[in-house]
Protein backbone atom coordinates (compact mmCIF):
# COMPACT_ATOMS: atom_id res chain seq x y z
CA UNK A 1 -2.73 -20.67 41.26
CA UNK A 2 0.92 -20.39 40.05
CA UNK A 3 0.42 -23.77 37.97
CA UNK A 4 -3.13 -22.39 36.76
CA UNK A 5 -1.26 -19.31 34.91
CA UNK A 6 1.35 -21.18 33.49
CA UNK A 7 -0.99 -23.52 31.93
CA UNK A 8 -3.09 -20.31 30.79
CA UNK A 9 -0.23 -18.63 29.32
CA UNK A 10 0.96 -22.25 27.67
CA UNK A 11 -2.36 -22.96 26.13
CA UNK A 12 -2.39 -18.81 25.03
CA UNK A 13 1.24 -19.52 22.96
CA UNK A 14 -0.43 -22.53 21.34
CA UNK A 15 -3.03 -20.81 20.02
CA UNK A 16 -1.46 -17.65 19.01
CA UNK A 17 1.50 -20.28 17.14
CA UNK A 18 -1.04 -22.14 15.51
CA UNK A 19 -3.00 -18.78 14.04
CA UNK A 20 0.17 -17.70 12.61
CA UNK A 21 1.17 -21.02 11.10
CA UNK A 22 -2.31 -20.82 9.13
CA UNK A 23 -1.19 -19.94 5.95
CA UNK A 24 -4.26 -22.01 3.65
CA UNK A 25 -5.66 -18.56 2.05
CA UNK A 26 -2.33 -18.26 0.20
CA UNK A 27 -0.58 -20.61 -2.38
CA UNK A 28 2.66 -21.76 -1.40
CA UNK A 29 4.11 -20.51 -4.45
CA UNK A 30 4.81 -16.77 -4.55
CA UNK A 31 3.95 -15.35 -7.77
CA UNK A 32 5.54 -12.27 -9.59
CA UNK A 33 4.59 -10.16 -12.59
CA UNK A 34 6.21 -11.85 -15.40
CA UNK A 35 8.86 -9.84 -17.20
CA UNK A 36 8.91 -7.31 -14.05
CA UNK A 37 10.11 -10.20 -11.23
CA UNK A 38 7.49 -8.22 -8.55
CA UNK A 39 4.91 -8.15 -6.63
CA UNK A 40 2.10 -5.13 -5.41
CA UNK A 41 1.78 -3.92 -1.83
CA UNK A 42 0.09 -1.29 -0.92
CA UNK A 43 1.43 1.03 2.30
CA UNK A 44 -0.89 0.17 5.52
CA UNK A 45 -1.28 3.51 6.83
CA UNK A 46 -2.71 2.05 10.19
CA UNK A 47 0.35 0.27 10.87
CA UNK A 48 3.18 2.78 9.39
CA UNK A 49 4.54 5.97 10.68
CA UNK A 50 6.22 9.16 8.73
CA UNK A 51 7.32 11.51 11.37
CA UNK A 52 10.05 14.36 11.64
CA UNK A 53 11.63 16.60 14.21
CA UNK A 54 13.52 19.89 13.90
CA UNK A 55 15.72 21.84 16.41
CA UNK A 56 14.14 24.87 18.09
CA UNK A 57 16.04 27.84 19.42
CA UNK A 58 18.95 25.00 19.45
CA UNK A 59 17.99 23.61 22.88
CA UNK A 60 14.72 22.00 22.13
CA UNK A 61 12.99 19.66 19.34
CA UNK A 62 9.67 20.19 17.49
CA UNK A 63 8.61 16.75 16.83
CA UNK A 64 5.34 16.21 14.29
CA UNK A 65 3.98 13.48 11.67
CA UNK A 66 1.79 13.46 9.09
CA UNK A 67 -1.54 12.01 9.07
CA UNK A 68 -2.57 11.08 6.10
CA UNK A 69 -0.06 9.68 3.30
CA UNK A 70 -0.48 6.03 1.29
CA UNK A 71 1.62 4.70 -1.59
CA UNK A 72 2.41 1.16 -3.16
CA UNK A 73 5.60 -1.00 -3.09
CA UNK A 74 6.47 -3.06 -5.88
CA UNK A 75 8.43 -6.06 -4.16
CA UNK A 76 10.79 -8.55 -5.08
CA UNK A 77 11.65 -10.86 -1.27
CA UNK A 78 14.87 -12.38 -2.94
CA UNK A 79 16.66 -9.32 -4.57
CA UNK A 80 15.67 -6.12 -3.02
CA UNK A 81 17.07 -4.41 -6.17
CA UNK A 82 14.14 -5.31 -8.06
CA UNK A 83 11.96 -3.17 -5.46
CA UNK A 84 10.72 0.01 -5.86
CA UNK A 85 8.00 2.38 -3.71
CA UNK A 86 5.68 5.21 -4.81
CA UNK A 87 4.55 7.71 -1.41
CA UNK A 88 1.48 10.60 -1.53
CA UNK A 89 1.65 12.69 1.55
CA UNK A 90 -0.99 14.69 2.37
CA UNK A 91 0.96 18.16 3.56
CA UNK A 92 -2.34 19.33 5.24
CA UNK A 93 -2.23 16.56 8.16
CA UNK A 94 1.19 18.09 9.39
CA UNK A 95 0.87 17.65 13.50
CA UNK A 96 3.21 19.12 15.75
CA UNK A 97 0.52 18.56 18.87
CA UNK A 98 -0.33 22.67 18.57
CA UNK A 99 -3.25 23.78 16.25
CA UNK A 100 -1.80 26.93 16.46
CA UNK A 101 1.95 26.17 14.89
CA UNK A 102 -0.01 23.50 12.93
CA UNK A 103 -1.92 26.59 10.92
CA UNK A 104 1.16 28.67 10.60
CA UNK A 105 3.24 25.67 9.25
CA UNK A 106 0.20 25.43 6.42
CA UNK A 107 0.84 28.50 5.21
CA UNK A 108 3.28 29.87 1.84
CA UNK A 109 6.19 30.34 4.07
CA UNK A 110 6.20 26.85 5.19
CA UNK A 111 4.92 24.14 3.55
CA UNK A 112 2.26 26.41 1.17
CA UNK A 113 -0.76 23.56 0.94
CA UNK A 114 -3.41 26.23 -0.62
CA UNK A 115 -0.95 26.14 -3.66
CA UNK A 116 1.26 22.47 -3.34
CA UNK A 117 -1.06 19.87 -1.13
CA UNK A 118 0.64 16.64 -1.85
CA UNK A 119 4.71 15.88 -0.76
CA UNK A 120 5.34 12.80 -3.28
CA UNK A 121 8.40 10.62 -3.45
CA UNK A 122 9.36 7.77 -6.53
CA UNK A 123 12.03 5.67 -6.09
CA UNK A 124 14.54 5.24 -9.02
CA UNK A 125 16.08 2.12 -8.13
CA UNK A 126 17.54 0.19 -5.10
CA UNK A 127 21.30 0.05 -3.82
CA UNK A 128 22.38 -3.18 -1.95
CA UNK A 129 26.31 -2.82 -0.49
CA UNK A 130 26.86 -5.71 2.16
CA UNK A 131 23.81 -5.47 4.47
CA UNK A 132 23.21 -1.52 3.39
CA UNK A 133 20.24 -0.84 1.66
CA UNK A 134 20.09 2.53 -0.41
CA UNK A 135 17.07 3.41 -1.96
CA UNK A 136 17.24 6.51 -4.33
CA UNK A 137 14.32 8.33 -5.77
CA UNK A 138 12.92 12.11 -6.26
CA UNK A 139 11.23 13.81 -3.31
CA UNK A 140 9.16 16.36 -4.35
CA UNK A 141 7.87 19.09 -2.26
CA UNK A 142 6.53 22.68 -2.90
CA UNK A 143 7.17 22.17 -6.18
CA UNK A 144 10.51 21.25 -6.04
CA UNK A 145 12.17 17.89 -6.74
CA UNK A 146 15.24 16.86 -5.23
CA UNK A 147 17.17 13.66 -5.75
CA UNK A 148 17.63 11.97 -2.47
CA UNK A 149 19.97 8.61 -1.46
CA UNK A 150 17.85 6.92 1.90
CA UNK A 151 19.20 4.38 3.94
CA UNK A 152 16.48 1.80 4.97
CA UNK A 153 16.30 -1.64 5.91
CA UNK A 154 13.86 -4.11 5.81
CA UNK A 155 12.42 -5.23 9.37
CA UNK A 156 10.18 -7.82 7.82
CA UNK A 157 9.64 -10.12 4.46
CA UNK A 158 6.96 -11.54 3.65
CA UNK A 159 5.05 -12.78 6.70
CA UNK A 160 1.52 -13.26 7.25
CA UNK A 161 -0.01 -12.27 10.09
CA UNK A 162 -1.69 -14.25 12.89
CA UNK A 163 -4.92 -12.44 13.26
CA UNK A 164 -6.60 -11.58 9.75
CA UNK A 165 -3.33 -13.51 7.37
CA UNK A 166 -2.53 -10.38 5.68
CA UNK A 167 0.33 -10.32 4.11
CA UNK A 168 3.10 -8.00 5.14
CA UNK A 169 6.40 -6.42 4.62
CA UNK A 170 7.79 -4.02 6.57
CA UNK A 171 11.09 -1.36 6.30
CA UNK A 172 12.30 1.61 8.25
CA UNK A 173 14.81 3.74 8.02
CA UNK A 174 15.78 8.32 8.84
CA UNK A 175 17.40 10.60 6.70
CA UNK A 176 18.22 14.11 7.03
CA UNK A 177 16.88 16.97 4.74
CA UNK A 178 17.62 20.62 4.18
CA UNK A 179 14.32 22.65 4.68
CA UNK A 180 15.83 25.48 2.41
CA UNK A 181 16.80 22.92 -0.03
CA UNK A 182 12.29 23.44 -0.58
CA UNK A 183 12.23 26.55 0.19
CA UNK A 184 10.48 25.76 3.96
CA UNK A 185 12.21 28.33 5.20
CA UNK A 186 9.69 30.33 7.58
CA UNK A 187 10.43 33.99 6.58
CA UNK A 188 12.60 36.11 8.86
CA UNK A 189 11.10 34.35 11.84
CA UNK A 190 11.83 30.57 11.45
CA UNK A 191 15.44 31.76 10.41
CA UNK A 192 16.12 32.59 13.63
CA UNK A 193 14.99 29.76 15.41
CA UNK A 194 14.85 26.80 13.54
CA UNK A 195 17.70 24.39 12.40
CA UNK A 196 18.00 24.03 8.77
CA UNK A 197 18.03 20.13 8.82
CA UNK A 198 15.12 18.01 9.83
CA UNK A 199 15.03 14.86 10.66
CA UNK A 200 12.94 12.57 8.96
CA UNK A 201 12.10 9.16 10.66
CA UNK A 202 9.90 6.67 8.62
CA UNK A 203 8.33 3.04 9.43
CA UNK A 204 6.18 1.54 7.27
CA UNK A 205 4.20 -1.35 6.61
CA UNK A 206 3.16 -2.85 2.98
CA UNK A 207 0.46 -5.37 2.70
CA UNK A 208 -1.95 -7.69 0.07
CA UNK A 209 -4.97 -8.60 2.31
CA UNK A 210 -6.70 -11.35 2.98
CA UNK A 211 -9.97 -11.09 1.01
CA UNK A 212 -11.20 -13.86 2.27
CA UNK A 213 -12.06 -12.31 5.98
CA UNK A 214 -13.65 -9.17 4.01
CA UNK A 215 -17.18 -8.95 4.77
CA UNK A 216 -19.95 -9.95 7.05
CA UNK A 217 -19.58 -13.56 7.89
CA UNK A 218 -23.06 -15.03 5.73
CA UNK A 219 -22.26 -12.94 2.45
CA UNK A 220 -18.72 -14.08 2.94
CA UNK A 221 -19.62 -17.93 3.45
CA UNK A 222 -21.80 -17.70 0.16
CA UNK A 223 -18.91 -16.15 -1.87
CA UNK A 224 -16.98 -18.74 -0.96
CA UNK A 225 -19.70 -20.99 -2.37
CA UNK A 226 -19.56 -19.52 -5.93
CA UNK A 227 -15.82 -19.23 -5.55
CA UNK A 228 -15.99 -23.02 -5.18
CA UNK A 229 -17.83 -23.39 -8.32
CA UNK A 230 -15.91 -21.23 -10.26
CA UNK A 231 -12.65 -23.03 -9.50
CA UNK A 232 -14.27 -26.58 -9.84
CA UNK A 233 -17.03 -26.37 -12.52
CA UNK A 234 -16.25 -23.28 -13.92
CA UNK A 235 -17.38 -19.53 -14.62
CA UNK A 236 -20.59 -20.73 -16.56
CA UNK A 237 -21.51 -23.16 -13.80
CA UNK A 238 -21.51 -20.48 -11.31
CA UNK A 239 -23.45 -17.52 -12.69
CA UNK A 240 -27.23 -18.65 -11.39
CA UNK A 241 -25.66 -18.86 -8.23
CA UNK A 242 -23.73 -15.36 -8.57
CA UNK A 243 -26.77 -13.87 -9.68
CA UNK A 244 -29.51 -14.88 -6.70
CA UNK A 245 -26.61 -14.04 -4.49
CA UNK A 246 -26.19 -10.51 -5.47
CA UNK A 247 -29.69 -9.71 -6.02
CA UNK A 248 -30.25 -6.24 -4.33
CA UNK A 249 -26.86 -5.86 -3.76
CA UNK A 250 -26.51 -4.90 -7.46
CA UNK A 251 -25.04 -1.06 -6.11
CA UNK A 252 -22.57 -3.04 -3.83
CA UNK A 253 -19.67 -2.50 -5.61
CA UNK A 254 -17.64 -4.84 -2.54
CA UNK A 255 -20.09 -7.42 -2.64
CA UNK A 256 -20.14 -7.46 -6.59
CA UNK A 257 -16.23 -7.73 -7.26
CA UNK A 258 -15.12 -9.75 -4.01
CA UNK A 259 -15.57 -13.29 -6.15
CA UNK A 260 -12.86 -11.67 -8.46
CA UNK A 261 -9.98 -10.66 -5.44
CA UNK A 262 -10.56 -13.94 -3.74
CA UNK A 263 -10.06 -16.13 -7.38
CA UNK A 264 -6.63 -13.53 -8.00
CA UNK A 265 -5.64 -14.45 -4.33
CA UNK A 266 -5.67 -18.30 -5.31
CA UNK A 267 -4.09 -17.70 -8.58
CA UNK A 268 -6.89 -18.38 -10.40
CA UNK A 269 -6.27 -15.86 -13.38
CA UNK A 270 -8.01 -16.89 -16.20
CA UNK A 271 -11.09 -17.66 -14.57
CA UNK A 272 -10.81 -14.40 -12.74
CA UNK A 273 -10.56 -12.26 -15.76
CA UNK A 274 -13.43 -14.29 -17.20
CA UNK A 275 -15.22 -13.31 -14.24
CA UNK A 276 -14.68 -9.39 -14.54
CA UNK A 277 -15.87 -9.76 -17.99
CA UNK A 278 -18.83 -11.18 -17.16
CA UNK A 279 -19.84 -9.17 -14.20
CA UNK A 280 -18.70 -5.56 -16.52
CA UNK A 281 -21.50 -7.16 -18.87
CA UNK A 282 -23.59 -7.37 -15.92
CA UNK A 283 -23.23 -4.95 -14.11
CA UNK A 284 -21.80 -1.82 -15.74
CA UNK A 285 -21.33 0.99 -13.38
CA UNK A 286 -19.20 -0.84 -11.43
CA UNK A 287 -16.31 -1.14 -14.44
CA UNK A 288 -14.19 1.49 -13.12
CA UNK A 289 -13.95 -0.67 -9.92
CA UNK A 290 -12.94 -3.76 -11.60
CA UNK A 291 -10.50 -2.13 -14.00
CA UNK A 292 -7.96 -2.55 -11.20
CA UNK A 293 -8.33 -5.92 -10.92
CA UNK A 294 -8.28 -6.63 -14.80
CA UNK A 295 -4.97 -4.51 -15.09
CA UNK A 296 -3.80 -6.91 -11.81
CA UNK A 297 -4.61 -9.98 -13.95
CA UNK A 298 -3.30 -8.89 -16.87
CA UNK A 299 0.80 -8.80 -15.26
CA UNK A 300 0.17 -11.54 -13.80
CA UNK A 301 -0.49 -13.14 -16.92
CA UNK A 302 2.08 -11.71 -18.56
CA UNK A 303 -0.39 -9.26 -21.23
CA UNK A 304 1.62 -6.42 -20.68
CA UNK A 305 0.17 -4.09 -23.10
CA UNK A 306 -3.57 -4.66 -22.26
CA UNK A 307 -1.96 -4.11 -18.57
CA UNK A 308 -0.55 -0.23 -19.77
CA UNK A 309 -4.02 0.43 -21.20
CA UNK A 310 -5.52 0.02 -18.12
CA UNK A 311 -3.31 2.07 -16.26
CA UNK A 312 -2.82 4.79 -17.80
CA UNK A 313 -6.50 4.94 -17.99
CA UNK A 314 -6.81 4.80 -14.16
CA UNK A 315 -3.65 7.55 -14.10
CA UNK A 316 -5.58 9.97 -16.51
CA UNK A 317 -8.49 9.19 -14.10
CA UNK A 318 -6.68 9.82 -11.07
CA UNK A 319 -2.68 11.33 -11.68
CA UNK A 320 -2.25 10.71 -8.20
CA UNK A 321 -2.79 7.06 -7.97
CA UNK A 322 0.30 5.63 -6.85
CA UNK A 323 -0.39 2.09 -8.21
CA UNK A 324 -0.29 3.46 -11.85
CA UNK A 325 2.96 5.24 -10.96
CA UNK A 326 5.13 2.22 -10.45
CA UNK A 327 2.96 0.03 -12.66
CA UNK A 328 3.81 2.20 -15.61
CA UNK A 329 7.35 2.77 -14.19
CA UNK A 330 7.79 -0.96 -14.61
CA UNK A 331 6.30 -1.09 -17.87
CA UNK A 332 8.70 1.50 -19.81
C-alpha cells in the first residue's frame, strides 16, 4: 500500500512539473513597448488581497478588506524602476464581517461613498536601495490626495502558471496611514475608540492570460484554425474561413475579437492590426471592443501617437479606466 502511494504521489509531481514547464503559448522572447521598456498586466482580483485593520478601544483589532478593486501594472522583470501600477477601489465593498459597522463605515463621517465611491492610487515612480523596493505614488481618498512612500517587494516575476499558463507577477507589501490625514475620522464617536493609524496590508497578483484556453473547446479549436491561416497564408487567405465561422455569432463580441488576442499573444502584430481592421469593417458595433487591442498593437509597434489617440479616447469614454492611466502616463 505504502509503495502504491509513493508511486501515486511520484507520478502526481511528474505531471504537475511537466504542466508548468509548458510554456508553447508564449514566445520565448519577452517583448516590451518600445520607447517605454514595459509590459501590461492587469491586477487578478481573484488571486490578490487589499485588507486593513485598526485598533479598537486599544485592546482589540477591527480587521476588513475590500471587495471589489482592479488596476493595471506596467512591468519591466529586469529593472523594477521602470514599473509603475494604477489601483480603483471600490469604497462601497468595505467588509469588516458586520453589516451593521459595514453601513455606518459607508457613511460621510467615514469613508462618504454617496459623495467619493472610488479610493484610487498612481504610482510616480519606483525606488530600488539594496533589496528595498519603494514605490511612491498619490493615494487619493475622499477627495483628498496624499503622497505616500510604500515598501513592497516582489514575491514573483514572471512565471506562468501550471494550470491555464497565465502569466503572472506577484508583490506584497503594508504600510501605515493616518485616517485623519482623509478626514475618516468617525465624528465624536470613532475619536474615542479608534486608533488613528491603520494598517494597510496588500497582496496582489498581475497577469496577461492565456487566450488560447478562452472559450468552449470546438469554437476554440476552429480559431485556432484561422489563426493558423492567418500566420501562414495570411489575413486575405483566412477571411472565408473567419466568416462561416462566426456566422450567428456576429453579436459575440468574444468570439469576434479572440483571433486578434491570440495573433498579439504570438507577436504577430502586423497581421493582428490588419485583422482589427478588417473585422471593424465587418463588423462595426464591436469597434469600441477592439480599440483596446489596436491601442495594444500600436506600442508594441512602436506608433506611439496613433497609441495616445486611442487612449485617451477610451479615458474620455471611461476616466476610470486604469489602463489609459498608465498608458498615457508613459506616453507624456
Amino acid at each position: 500500500m505504502k509503495r502504491k502511494l509513493l508511486l501515486a504521489v511520484f507520478l502526481l509531481n511528474i505531471i504537475v512539473i511537466s504542466r508548468a514547464q509548458d510554456t508553447s503559448y508564449w514566445p520565448d522572447e519577452v517583448k516590451l513597448f518600445p520607447g517605454m521598456d514595459v509590459e501590461i498586466f492587469s491586477i487578478d482580483k481573484s488571486h490578490s488581497k487589499l485588507n486593513f485593520s485598526i485598533g479598537f478601544f486599544g485592546f482589540s483589532d477591527v480587521e476588513g478588506t475590500f471587495g471589489r478593486f482592479g488596476g493595471t501594472v506596467m512591468y519591466n522583470e529586469e529593472d523594477l524602476t521602470k514599473t509603475s501600477i494604477s489601483l480603483l477601489i471600490d469604497a462601497g465593498t468595505i467588509n469588516t464581517g458586520s453589516s451593521t459597522r459595514d453601513k455606518d463605515l459607508k457613511k460621510d463621517k467615514f469613508f462618504d461613498i454617496e459623495n467619493h465611491p472610488l479610493i484610487t492610487f498612481k504610482s510616480k515612480e519606483v525606488k530600488k536601495k539594496g533589496r528595498n523596493l519603494m514605490v511612491v505614488g498619490d493615494l487619493t481618498m475622499k477627495g483628498i490626495t496624499k503622497e505616500l512612500s510604500i515598501p513592497f517587494e516582489r514575491t514573483q516575476g514572471r512565471f506562468i502558471d501550471p494550470f491555464w499558463s497565465n502569466l503572472n507577477i506577484g508583490f506584497k507589501g503594508t504600510i501605515t496611514l493616518k485616517r485623519n490625514d482623509f478626514k475618516v475620522h468617525g465624528g465624536s464617536w470613532g475619536e474615542k475608540v479608534l486608533s488613528e493609524e491603520v494598517e494597510i496590508d496588500f497582496a496582489i497578483v498581475a497577469k496577461q492570460p492565456n487566450t488560447f484556453k478562452w472559450g468552449p473547446r470546438e469554437l476554440s479549436a476552429q480559431i485556432d484554425e484561422v489563426l493558423d491561416l492567418i500566420i501562414t497564408e495570411g489575413v486575405e487567405a483566412s477571411k472565408v474561413k473567419y466568416l462561416e465561422l462566426v456566422k450567428g455569432l456576429e453579436k459575440d463580441g468574444f468570439a469576434v475579437t479572440l483571433p486578434v488576442k491570440r495573433l498579439m499573444q504570438k507577436h504577430h502584430f502586423n497581421k493582428a492590426l490588419a485583422f482589427c481592421n478588417f473585422i471593424m469593417e465587418k463588423f462595426p458595433d464591436h469597434k469600441g471592443r477592439i480599440s483596446r487591442d489596436m491601442g495594444r498593437i500600436y506600442l508594441y509597434m512602436g506608433e506611439k501617437e496613433k497609441a495616445g489617440e486611442i487612449y485617451k479616447a477610451l479615458s474620455a469614454r471611461n476616466p476610470y479606466d486604469t489602463e489609459s492611466w498608465e498608458v498615457l502616463k508613459h506616453l507624456k
